[in-house]
Protein backbone atom coordinates (compact mmCIF):
# COMPACT_ATOMS: atom_id res chain seq x y z
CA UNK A 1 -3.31 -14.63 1.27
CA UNK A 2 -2.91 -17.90 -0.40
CA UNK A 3 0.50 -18.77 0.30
CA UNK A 4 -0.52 -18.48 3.76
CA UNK A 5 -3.48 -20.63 3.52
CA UNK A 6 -1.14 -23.50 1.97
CA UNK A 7 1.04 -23.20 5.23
CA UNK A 8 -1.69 -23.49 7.25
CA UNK A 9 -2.64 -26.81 5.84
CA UNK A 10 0.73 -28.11 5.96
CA UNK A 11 1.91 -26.65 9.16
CA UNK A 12 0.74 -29.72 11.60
CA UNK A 13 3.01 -31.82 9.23
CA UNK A 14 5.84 -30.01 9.29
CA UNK A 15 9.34 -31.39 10.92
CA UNK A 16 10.32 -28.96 14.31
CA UNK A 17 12.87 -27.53 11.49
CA UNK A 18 10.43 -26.87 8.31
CA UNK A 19 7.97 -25.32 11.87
CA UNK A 20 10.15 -22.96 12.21
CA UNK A 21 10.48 -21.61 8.29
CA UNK A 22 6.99 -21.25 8.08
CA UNK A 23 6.80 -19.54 11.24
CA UNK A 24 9.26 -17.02 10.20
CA UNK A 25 7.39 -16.75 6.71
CA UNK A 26 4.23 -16.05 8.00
CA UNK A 27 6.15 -13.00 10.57
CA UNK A 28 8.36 -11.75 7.62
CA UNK A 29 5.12 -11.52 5.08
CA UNK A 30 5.97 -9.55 1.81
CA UNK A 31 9.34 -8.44 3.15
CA UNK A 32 11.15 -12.48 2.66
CA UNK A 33 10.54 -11.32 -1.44
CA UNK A 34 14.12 -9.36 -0.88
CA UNK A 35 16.09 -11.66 1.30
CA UNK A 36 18.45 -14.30 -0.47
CA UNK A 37 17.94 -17.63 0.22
CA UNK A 38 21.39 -17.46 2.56
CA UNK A 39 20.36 -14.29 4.48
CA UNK A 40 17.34 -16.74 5.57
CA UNK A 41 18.97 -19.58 6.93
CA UNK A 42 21.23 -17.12 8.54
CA UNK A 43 18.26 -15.95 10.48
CA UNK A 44 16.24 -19.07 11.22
CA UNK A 45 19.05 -21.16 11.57
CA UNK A 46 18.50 -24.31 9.48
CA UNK A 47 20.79 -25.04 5.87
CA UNK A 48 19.83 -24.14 2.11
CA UNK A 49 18.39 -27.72 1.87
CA UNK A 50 16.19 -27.43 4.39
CA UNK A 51 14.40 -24.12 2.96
CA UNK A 52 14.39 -26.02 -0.51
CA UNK A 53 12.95 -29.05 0.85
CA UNK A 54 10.09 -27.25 2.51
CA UNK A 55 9.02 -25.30 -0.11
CA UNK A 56 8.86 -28.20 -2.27
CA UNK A 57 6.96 -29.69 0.76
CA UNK A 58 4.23 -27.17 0.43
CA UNK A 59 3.52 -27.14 -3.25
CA UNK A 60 6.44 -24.58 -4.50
CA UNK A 61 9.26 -25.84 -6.98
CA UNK A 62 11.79 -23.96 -4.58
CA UNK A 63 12.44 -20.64 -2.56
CA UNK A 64 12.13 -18.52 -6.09
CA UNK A 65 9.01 -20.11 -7.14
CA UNK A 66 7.52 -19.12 -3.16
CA UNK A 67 9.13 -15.73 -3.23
CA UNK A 68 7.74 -15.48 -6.78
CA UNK A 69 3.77 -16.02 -5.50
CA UNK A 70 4.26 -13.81 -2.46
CA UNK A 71 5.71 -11.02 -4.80
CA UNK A 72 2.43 -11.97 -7.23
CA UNK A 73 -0.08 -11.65 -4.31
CA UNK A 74 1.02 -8.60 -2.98
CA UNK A 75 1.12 -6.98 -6.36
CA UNK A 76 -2.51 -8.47 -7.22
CA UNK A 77 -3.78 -6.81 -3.82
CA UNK A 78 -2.49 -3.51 -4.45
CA UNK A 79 -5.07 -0.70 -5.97
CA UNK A 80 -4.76 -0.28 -9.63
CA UNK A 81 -5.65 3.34 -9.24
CA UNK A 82 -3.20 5.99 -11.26
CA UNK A 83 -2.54 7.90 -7.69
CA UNK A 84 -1.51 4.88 -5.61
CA UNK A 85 1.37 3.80 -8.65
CA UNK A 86 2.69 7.55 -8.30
CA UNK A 87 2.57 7.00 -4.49
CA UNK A 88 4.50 3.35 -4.72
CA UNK A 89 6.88 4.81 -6.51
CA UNK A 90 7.54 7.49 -4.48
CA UNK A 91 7.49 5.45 -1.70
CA UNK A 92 10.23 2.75 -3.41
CA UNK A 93 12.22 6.10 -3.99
CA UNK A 94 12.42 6.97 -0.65
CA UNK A 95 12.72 3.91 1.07
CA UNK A 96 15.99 2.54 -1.42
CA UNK A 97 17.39 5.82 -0.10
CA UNK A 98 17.16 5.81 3.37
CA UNK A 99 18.01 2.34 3.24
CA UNK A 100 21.14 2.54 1.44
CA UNK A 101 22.37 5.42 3.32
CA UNK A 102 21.47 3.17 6.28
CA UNK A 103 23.87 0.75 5.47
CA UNK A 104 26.81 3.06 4.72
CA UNK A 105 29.91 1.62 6.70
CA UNK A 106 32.46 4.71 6.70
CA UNK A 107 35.41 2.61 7.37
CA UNK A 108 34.22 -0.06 4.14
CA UNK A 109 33.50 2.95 2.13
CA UNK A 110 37.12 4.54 2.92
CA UNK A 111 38.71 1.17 1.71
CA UNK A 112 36.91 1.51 -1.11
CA UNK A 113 38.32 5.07 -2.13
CA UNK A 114 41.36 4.17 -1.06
CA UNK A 115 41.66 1.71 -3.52
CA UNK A 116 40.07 3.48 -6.27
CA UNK A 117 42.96 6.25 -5.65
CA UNK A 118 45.54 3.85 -5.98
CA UNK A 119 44.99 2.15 -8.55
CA UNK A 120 46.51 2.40 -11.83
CA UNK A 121 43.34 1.41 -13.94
CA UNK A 122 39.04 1.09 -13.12
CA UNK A 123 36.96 -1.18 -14.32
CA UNK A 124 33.37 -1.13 -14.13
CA UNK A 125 31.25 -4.04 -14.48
CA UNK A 126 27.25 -4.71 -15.00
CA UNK A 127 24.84 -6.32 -17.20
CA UNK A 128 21.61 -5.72 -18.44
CA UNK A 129 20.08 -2.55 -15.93
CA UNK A 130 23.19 -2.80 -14.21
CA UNK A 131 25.14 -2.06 -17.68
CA UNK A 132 23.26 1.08 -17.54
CA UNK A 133 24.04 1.80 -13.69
CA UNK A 134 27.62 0.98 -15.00
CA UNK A 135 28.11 3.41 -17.75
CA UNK A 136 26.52 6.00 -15.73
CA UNK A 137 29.55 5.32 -13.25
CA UNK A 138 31.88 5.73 -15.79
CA UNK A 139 31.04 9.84 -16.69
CA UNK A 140 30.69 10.28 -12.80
CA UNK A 141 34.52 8.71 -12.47
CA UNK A 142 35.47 11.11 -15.06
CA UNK A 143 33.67 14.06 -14.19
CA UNK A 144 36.10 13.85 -10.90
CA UNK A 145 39.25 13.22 -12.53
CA UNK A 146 39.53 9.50 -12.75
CA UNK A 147 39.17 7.52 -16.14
CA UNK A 148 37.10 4.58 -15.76
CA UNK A 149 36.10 2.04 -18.30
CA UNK A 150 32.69 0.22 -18.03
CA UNK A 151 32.41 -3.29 -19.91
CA UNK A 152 28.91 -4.54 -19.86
CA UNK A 153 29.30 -7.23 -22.37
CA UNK A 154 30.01 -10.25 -20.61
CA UNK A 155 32.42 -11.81 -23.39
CA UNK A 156 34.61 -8.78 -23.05
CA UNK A 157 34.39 -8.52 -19.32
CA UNK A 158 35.81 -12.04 -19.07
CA UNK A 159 38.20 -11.22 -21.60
CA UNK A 160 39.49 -7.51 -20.06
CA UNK A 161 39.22 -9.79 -16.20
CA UNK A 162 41.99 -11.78 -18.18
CA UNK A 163 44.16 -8.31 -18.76
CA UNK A 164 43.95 -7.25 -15.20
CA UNK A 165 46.72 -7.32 -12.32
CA UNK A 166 47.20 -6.61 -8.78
CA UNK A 167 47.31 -2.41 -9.89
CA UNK A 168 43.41 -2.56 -11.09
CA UNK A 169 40.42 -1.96 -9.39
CA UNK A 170 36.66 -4.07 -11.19
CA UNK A 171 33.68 -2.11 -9.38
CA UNK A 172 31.07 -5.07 -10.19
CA UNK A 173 27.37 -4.05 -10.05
CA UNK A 174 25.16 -6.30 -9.38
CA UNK A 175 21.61 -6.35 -7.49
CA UNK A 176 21.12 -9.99 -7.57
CA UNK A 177 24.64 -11.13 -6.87
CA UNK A 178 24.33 -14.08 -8.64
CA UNK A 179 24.43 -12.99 -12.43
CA UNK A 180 26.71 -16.13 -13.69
CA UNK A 181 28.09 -14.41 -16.25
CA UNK A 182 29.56 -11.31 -14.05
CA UNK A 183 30.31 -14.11 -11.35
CA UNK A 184 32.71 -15.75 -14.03
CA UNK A 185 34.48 -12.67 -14.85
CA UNK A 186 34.83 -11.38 -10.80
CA UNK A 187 36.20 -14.91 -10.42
CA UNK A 188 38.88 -14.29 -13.35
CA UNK A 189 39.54 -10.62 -11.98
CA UNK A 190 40.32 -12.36 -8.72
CA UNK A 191 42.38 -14.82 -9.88
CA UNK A 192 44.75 -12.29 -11.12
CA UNK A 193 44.58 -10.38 -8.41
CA UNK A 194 42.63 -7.08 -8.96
CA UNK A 195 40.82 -5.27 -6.51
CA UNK A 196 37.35 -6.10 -6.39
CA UNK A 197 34.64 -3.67 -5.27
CA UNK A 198 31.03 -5.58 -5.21
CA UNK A 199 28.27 -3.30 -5.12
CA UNK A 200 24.79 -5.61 -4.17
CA UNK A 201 21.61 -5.92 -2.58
CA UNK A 202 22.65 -9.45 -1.22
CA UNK A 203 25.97 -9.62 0.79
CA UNK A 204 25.84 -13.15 1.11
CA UNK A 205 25.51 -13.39 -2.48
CA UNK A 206 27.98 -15.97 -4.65
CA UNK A 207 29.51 -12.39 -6.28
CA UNK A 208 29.76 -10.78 -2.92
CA UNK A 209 32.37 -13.77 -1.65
CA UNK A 210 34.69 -12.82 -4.20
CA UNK A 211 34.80 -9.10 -3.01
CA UNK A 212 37.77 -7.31 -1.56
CA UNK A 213 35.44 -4.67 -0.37
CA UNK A 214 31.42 -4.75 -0.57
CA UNK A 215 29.25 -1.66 -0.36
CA UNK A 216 25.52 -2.86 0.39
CA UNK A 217 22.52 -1.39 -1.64
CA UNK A 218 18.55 -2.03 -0.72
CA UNK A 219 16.61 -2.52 -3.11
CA UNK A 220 12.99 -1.64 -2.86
CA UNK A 221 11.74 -3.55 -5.32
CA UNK A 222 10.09 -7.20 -5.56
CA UNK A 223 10.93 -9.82 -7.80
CA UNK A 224 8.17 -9.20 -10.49
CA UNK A 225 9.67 -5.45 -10.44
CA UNK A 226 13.31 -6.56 -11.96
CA UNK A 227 14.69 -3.73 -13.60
CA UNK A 228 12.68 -0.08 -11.87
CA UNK A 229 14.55 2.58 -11.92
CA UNK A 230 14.54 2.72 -8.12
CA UNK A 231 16.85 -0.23 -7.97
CA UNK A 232 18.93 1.49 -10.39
CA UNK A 233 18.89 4.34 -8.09
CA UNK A 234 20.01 2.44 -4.95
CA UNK A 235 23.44 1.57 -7.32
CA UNK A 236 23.93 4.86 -8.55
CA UNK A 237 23.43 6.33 -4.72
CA UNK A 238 26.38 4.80 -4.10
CA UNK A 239 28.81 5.17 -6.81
CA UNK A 240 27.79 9.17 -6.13
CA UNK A 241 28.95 8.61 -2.71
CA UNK A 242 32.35 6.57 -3.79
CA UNK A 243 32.91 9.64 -6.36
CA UNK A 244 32.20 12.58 -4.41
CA UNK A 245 34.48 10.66 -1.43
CA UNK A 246 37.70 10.55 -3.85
CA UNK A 247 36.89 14.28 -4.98
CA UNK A 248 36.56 15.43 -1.67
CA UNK A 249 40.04 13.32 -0.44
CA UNK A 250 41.37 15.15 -4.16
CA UNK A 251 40.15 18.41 -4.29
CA UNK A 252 42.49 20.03 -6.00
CA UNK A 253 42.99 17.48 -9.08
CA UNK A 254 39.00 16.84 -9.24
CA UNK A 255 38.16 20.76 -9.35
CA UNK A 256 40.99 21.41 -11.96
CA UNK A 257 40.08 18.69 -14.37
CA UNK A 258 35.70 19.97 -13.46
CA UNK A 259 36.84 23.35 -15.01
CA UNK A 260 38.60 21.42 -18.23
CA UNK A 261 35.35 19.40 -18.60
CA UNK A 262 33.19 22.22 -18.26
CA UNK A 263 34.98 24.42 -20.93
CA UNK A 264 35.18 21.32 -23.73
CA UNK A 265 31.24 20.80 -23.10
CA UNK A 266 30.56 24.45 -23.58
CA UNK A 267 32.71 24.63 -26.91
CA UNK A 268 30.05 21.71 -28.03
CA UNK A 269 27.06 23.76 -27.29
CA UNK A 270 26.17 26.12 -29.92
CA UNK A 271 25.61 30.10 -29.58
């Protein structure tokens, strides 16, 4: 593959530092498209500057721009046949599922619930596919018996963050982690002391550090795929799991309100 080419050329001047990036690049292949630039230094062991530097080093404007051509070769190299997109997909289907049940931490997830049952109000945030994943969240909350509002408008999630108090809980979806407008409005939330559940691929991400409680997703997805509905499914995974938890730990509340909501949808439907 190119990119690997171009670190061959470079690699015999490379410092003992930028050596060991491109070593790890060239043993990671396709998979460094879904690690954050922090997860990497956290695994090789050198700062932010360092990975910038030798990308920059090597021909790339940064670790985007590299992540960017990797994603672009492996697409390019993939068959363009009808039968291998149907088997991609089904393979990105099962993998985001595995892998987010995978990262499940029981005791994180119980925090989570806990919270959710006692707080007064819910807030769910998200933007763009996440505003979808979001709103989606917000008739699974209520099909259990909590009310949950989902803002994904980022002028009025700054402006409801502004609202909240120590008795609210902001579930913030976000695959990236690093959406500045949703970063703006966690940071708000926090400053007024709400309960912040981060749901992300990246738990090093800038969003993630303002969590009270993070629930990891895993995206199967590449950067030139922003948006599948398999990353949407990783989110929604888990806000099934955070629902079904709080109806299991309120049985008796969640199956009395399922009835109530089952009888007004089937005075809508028509004879």
């Amino acid at each position: 593959m190119k990119y690997l080419s171009i670190i061959e050329s470079c690699y015999s001047d490379l410092t003992k530092s930028e050596k060991k990036i491109a070593d790890y690049i060239k043993k990671a292949g396709k998979e460094i498209i879904y690690k954050s630039i922090q997860e990497v230094t956290k695994i090789i062991g050198v700062g932010d500057a360092t990975i910038i530097r030798f990308c920059k080093k090597i021909g790339f404007e940064g670790f985007q721009d590299l992540k960017l051509q990797i994603a672009m070769e492996d697409l390019s190299e993939q068959s363009p046949s009808i039968d291998s997109y149907i088997d991609r997909i089904q393979n990105n289907f099962g993998q985001v599922i595995d892998r987010t049940i995978s990262l499940i931490d029981k005791e994180v997830l119980d925090r989570a619930i806990t919270a959710i049952e006692q707080s007064k109000r819910i807030f769910i945030f998200g933007i763009g596919a996440s505003g979808l994943a979001a709103q989606e969240a917000q008739v699974s909350f209520l099909r259990v018996g909590r009310s949950a509002k989902a803002i994904i408008d980022s002028h009025f999630q700054a402006m409801e963050a502004t609202t909240f108090t120590k008795e609210d809980v902001v579930i913030v979806l976000s695959l990236s982690g690093r959406t500045k407008d949703i970063y703006e409005s966690a940071t708000i939330a926090k400053n007024n002391k709400a309960t912040i559940i981060v749901i992300t691929n990246f738990i090093l991400s800038p969003i993630a550090q303002k969590a009270d409680i993070t629930l990891n997703t895993s995206m199967g997805e590449s950067v030139v795929d922003g948006g599948s509905l398999s990353a949407k499914v990783s989110q929604l995974l888990v806000i099934d799991i955070l629902t079904t938890g709080y109806a299991l730990r309120n049985k008796e509340k969640s199956s009395e309100l399922k009835q109530i909501t089952a009888k007004s949808i089937l005075s809508k439907t028509m004879d």
